[in-house]
C-alpha atoms as a PDB file:
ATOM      1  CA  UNK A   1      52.534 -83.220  10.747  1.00  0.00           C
ATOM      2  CA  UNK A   2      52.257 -86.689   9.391  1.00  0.00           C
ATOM      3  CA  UNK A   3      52.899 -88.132   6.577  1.00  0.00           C
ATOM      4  CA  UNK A   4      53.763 -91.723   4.584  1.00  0.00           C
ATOM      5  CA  UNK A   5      57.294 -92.643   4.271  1.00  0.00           C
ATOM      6  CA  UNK A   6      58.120 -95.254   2.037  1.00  0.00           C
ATOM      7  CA  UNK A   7      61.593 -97.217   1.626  1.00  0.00           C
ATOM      8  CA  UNK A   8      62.247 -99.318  -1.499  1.00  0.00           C
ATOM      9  CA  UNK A   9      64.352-102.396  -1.669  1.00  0.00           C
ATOM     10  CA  UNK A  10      67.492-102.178  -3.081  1.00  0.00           C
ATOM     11  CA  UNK A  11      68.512-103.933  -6.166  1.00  0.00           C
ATOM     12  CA  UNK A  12      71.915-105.585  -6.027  1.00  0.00           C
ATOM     13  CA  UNK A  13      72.400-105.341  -9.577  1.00  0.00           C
ATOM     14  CA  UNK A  14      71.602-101.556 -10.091  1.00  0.00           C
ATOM     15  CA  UNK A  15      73.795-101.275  -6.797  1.00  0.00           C
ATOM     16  CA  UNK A  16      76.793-102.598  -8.535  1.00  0.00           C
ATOM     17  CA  UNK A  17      76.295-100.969 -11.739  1.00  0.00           C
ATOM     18  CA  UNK A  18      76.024 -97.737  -9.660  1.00  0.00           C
ATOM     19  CA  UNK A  19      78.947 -98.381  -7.927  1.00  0.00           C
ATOM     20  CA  UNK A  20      81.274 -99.212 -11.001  1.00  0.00           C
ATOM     21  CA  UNK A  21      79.582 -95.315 -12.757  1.00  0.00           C
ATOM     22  CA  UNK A  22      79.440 -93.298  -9.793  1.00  0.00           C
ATOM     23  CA  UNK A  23      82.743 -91.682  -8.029  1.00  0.00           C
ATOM     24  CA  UNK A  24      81.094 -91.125  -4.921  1.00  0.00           C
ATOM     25  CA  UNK A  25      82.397 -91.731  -1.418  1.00  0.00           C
ATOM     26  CA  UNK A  26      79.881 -94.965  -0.485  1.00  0.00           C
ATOM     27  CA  UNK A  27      80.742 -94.084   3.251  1.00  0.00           C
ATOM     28  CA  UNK A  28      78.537 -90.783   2.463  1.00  0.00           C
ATOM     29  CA  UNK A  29      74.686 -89.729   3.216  1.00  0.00           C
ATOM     30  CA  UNK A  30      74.419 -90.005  -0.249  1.00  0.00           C
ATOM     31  CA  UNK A  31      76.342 -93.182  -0.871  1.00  0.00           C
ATOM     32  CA  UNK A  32      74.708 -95.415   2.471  1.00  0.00           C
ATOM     33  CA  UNK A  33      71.290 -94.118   0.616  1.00  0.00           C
ATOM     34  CA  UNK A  34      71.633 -95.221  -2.473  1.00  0.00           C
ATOM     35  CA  UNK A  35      73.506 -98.330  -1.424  1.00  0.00           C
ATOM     36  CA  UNK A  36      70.986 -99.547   0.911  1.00  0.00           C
ATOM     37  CA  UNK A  37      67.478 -97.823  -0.279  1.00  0.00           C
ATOM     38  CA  UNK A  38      65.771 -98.522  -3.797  1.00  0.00           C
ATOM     39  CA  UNK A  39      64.536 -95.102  -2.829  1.00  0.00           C
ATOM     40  CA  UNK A  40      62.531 -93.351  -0.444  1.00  0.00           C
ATOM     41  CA  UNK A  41      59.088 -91.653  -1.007  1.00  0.00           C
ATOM     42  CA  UNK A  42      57.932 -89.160   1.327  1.00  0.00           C
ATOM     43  CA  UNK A  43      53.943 -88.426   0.999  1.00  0.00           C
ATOM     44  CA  UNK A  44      54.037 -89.841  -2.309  1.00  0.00           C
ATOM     45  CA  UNK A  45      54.834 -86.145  -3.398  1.00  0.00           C
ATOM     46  CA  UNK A  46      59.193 -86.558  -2.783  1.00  0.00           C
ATOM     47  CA  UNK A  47      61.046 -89.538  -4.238  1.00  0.00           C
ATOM     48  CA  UNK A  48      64.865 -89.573  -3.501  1.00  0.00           C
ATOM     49  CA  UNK A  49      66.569 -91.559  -6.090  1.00  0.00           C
ATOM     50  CA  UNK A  50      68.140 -94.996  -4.872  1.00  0.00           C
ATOM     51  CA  UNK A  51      69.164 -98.155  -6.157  1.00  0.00           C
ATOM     52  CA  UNK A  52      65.971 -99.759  -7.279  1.00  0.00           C
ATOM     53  CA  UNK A  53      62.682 -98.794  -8.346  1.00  0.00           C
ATOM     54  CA  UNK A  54      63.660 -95.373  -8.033  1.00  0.00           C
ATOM     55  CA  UNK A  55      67.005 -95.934 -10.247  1.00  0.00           C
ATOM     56  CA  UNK A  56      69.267 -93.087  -9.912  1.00  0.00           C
ATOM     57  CA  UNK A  57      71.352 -93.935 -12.823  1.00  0.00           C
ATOM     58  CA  UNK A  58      67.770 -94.380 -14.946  1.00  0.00           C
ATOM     59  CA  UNK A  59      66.700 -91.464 -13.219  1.00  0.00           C
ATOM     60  CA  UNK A  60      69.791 -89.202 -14.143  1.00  0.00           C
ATOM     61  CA  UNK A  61      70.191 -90.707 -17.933  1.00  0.00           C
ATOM     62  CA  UNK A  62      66.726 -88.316 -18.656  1.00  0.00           C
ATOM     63  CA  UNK A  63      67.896 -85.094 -16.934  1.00  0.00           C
ATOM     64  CA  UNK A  64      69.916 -82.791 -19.483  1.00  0.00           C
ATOM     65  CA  UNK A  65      72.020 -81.532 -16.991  1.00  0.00           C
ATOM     66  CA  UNK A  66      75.422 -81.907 -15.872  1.00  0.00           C
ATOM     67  CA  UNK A  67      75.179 -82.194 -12.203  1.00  0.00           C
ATOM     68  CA  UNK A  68      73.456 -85.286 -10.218  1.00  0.00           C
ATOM     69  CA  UNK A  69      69.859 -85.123  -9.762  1.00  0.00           C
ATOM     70  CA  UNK A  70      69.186 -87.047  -6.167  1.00  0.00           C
ATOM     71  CA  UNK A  71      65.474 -86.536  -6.649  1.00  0.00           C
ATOM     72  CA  UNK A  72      62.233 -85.235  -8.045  1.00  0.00           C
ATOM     73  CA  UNK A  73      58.841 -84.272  -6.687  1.00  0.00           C
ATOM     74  CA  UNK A  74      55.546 -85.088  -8.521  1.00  0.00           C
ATOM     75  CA  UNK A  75      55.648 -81.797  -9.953  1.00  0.00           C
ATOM     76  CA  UNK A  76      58.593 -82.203 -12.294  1.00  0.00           C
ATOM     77  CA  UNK A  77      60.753 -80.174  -9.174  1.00  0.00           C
ATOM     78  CA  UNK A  78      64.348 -81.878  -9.370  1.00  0.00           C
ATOM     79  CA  UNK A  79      66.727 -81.704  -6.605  1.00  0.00           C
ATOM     80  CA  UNK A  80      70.089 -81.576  -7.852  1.00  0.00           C
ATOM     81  CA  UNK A  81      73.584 -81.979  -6.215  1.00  0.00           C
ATOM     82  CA  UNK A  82      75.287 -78.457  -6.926  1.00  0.00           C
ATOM     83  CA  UNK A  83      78.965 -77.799  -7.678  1.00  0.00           C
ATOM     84  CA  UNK A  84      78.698 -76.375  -3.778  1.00  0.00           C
ATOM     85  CA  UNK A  85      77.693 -79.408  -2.071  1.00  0.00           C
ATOM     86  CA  UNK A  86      74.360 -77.598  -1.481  1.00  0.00           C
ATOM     87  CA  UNK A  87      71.006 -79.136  -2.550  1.00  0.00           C
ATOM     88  CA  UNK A  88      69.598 -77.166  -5.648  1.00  0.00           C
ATOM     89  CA  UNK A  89      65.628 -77.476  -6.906  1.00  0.00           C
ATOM     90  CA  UNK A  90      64.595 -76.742 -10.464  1.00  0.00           C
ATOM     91  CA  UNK A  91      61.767 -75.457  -9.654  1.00  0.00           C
ATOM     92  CA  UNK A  92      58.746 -76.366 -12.944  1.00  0.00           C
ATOM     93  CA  UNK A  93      57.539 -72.661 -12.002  1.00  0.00           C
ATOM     94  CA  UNK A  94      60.168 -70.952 -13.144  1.00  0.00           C
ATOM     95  CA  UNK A  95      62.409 -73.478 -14.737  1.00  0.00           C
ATOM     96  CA  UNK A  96      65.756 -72.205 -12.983  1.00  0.00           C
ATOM     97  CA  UNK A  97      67.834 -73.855 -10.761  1.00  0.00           C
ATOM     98  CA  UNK A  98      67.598 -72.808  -6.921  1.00  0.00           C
ATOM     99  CA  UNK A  99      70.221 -73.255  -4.388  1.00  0.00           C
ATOM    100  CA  UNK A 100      68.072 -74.197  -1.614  1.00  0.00           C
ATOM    101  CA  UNK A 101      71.165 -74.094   0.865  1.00  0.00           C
ATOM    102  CA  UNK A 102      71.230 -76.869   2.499  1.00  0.00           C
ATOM    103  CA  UNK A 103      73.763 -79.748   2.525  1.00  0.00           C
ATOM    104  CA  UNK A 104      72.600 -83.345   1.821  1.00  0.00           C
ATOM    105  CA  UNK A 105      71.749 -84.396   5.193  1.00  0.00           C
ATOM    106  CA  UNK A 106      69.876 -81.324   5.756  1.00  0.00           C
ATOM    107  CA  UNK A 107      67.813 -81.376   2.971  1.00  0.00           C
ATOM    108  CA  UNK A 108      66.844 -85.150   3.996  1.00  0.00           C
ATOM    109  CA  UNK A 109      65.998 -83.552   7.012  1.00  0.00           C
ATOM    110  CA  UNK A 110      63.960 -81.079   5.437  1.00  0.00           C
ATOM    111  CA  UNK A 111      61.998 -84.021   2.922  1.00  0.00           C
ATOM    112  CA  UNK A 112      61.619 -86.204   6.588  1.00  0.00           C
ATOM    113  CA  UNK A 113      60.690 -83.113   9.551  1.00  0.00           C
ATOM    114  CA  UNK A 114      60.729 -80.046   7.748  1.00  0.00           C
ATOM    115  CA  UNK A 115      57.908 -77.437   6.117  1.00  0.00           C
ATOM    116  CA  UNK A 116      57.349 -79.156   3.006  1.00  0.00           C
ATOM    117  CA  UNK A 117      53.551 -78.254   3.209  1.00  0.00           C
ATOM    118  CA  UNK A 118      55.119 -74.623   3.260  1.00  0.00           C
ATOM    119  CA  UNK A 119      57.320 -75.027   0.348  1.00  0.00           C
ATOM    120  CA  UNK A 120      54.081 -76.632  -1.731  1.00  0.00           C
ATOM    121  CA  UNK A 121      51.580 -74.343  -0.505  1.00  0.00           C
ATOM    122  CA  UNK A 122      50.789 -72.977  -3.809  1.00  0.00           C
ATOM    123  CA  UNK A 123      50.721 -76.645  -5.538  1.00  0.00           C
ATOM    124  CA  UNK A 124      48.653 -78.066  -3.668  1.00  0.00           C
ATOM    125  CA  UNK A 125      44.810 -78.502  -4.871  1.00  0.00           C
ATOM    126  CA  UNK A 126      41.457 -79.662  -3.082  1.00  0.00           C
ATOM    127  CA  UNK A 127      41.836 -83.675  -2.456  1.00  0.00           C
ATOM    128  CA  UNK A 128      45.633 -83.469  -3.484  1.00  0.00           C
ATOM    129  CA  UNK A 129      46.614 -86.610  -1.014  1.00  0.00           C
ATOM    130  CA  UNK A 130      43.522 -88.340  -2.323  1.00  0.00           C
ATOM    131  CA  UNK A 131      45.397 -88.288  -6.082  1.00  0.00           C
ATOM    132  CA  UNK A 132      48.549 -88.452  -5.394  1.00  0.00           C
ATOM    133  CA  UNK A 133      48.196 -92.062  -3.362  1.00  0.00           C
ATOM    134  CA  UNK A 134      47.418 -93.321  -6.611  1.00  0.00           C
ATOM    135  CA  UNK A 135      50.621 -92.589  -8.608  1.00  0.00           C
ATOM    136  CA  UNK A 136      53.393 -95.061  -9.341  1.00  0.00           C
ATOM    137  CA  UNK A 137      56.782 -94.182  -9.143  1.00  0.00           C
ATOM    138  CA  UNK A 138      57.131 -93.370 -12.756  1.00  0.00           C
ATOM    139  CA  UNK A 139      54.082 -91.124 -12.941  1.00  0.00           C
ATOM    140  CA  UNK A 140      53.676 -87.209 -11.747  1.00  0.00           C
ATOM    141  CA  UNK A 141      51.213 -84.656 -12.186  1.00  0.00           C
ATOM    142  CA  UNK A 142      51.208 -82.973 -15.434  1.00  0.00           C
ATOM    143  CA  UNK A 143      49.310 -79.490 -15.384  1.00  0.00           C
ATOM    144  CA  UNK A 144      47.925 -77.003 -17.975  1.00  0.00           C
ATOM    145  CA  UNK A 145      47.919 -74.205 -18.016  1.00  0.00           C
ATOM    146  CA  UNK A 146      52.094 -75.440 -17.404  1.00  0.00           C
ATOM    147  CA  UNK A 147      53.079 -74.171 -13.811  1.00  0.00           C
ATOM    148  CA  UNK A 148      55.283 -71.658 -15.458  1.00  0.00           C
ATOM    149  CA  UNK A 149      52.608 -69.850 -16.689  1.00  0.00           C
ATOM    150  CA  UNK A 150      49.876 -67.764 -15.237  1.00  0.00           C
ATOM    151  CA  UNK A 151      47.010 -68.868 -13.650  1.00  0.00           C
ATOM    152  CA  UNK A 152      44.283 -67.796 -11.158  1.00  0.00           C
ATOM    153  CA  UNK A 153      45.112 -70.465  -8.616  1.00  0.00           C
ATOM    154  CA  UNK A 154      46.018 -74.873  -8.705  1.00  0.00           C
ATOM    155  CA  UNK A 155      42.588 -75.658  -8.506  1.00  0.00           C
ATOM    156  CA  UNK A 156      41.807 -73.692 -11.817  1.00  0.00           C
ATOM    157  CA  UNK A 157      44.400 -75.774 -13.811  1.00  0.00           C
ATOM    158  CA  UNK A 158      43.494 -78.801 -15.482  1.00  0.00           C
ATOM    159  CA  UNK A 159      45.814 -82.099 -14.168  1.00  0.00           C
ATOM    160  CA  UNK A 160      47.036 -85.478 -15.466  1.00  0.00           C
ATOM    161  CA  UNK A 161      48.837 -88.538 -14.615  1.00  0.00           C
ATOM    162  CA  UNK A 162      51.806 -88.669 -16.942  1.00  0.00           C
ATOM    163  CA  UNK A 163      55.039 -90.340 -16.694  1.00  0.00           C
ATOM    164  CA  UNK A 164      57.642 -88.371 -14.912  1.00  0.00           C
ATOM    165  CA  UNK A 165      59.940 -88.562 -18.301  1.00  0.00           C
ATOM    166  CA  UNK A 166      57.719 -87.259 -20.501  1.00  0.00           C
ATOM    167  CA  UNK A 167      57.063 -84.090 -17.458  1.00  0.00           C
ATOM    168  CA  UNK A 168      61.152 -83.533 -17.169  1.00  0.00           C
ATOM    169  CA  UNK A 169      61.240 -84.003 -20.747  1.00  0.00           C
ATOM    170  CA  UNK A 170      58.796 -81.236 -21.769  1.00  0.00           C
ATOM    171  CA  UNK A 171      60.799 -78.634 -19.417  1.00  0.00           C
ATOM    172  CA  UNK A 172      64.117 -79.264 -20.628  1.00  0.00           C
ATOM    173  CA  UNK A 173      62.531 -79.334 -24.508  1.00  0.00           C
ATOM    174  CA  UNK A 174      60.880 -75.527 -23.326  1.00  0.00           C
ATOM    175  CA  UNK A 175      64.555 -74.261 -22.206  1.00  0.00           C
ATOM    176  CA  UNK A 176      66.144 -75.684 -25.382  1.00  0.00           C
ATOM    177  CA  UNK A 177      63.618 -73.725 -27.573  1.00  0.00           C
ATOM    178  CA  UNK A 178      63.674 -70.569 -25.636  1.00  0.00           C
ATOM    179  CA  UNK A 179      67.512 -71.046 -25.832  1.00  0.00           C
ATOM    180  CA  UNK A 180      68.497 -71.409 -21.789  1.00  0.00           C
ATOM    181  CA  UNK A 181      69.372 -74.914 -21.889  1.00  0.00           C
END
């Protein structure tokens, strides 16, 4: 399997400002990651949230939850730090929170060796890596018919370039209305 890893500078500024908001142990994973990383993209489909670009402060201020996202795929699929110290994914197929299971440095292992062509088998349209090597940072793929919502297959739905914001945004507006949020 191979794929593009990218590693984004770090931003002293945004790594002080997350240091004075975040009570996490900077000796962690998750700390030496965001201290040291502006974030990492992974195929240009994954993007753990750093210290830079890929501001994990920024990143968490549009995210309606109460636990700590860590990072998003172009999809609108969060990965969020649960209560358990596992890694859960809000999945934009079902719009519930999954506990995947695994522990922080497992799941990085997952993003960096594991099946992720497995897990995005069903997401994945003709020409996908083509599309997606055009996207900024900011940007995912928007889809409609939404991927909660019935369709014949991913190549059937019609796709967008949208900023990521607007993609969580529309979820957590779609939970609100149907009251789950």
């Amino acid at each position: 399997m191979e794929f593009e890893i990218k590693i984004l500078p770090a931003d002293n500024k945004v790594t002080l400002a997350c240091k004075e908001r975040l009570f996490i142990n900077w000796d962690s994973l998750l700390g030496v990651m965001l201290e040291n990383t502006g974030g990492i993209i992974i195929d240009h489909w994954i993007r753990l949230y750093g210290t830079g670009k890929l501001n994990f402060i920024e990143r968490n201020s549009i995210i309606p939850l109460d636990e700590l996202a860590i990072a998003e795929d172009i999809l609108g699929g969060l990965f969020i730090l649960l209560e358990n110290s596992n890694i859960g994914y809000f999945a934009p197929d079902c719009l519930e929170i999954e506990d995947t299971e695994l522990k922080i440095g497992q799941f990085l292992y997952w993003c960096l060796h594991g099946d992720t062509d497995l897990f995005y088998v069903d997401y994945r349209w003709k020409n996908w890596k083509k599309d997606v090597a055009k996207l900024n940072c900011d940007s995912g793929i928007a889809f409609y018919p939404f991927l909660f919502t019935k369709a014949d297959c991913i190549d059937s739905r019609m796709r967008k370039e949208v900023p990521m914001a607007e993609i969580i945004g529309i979820e957590f507006d779609l939970l609100k209305q149907l009251g789950e949020n």
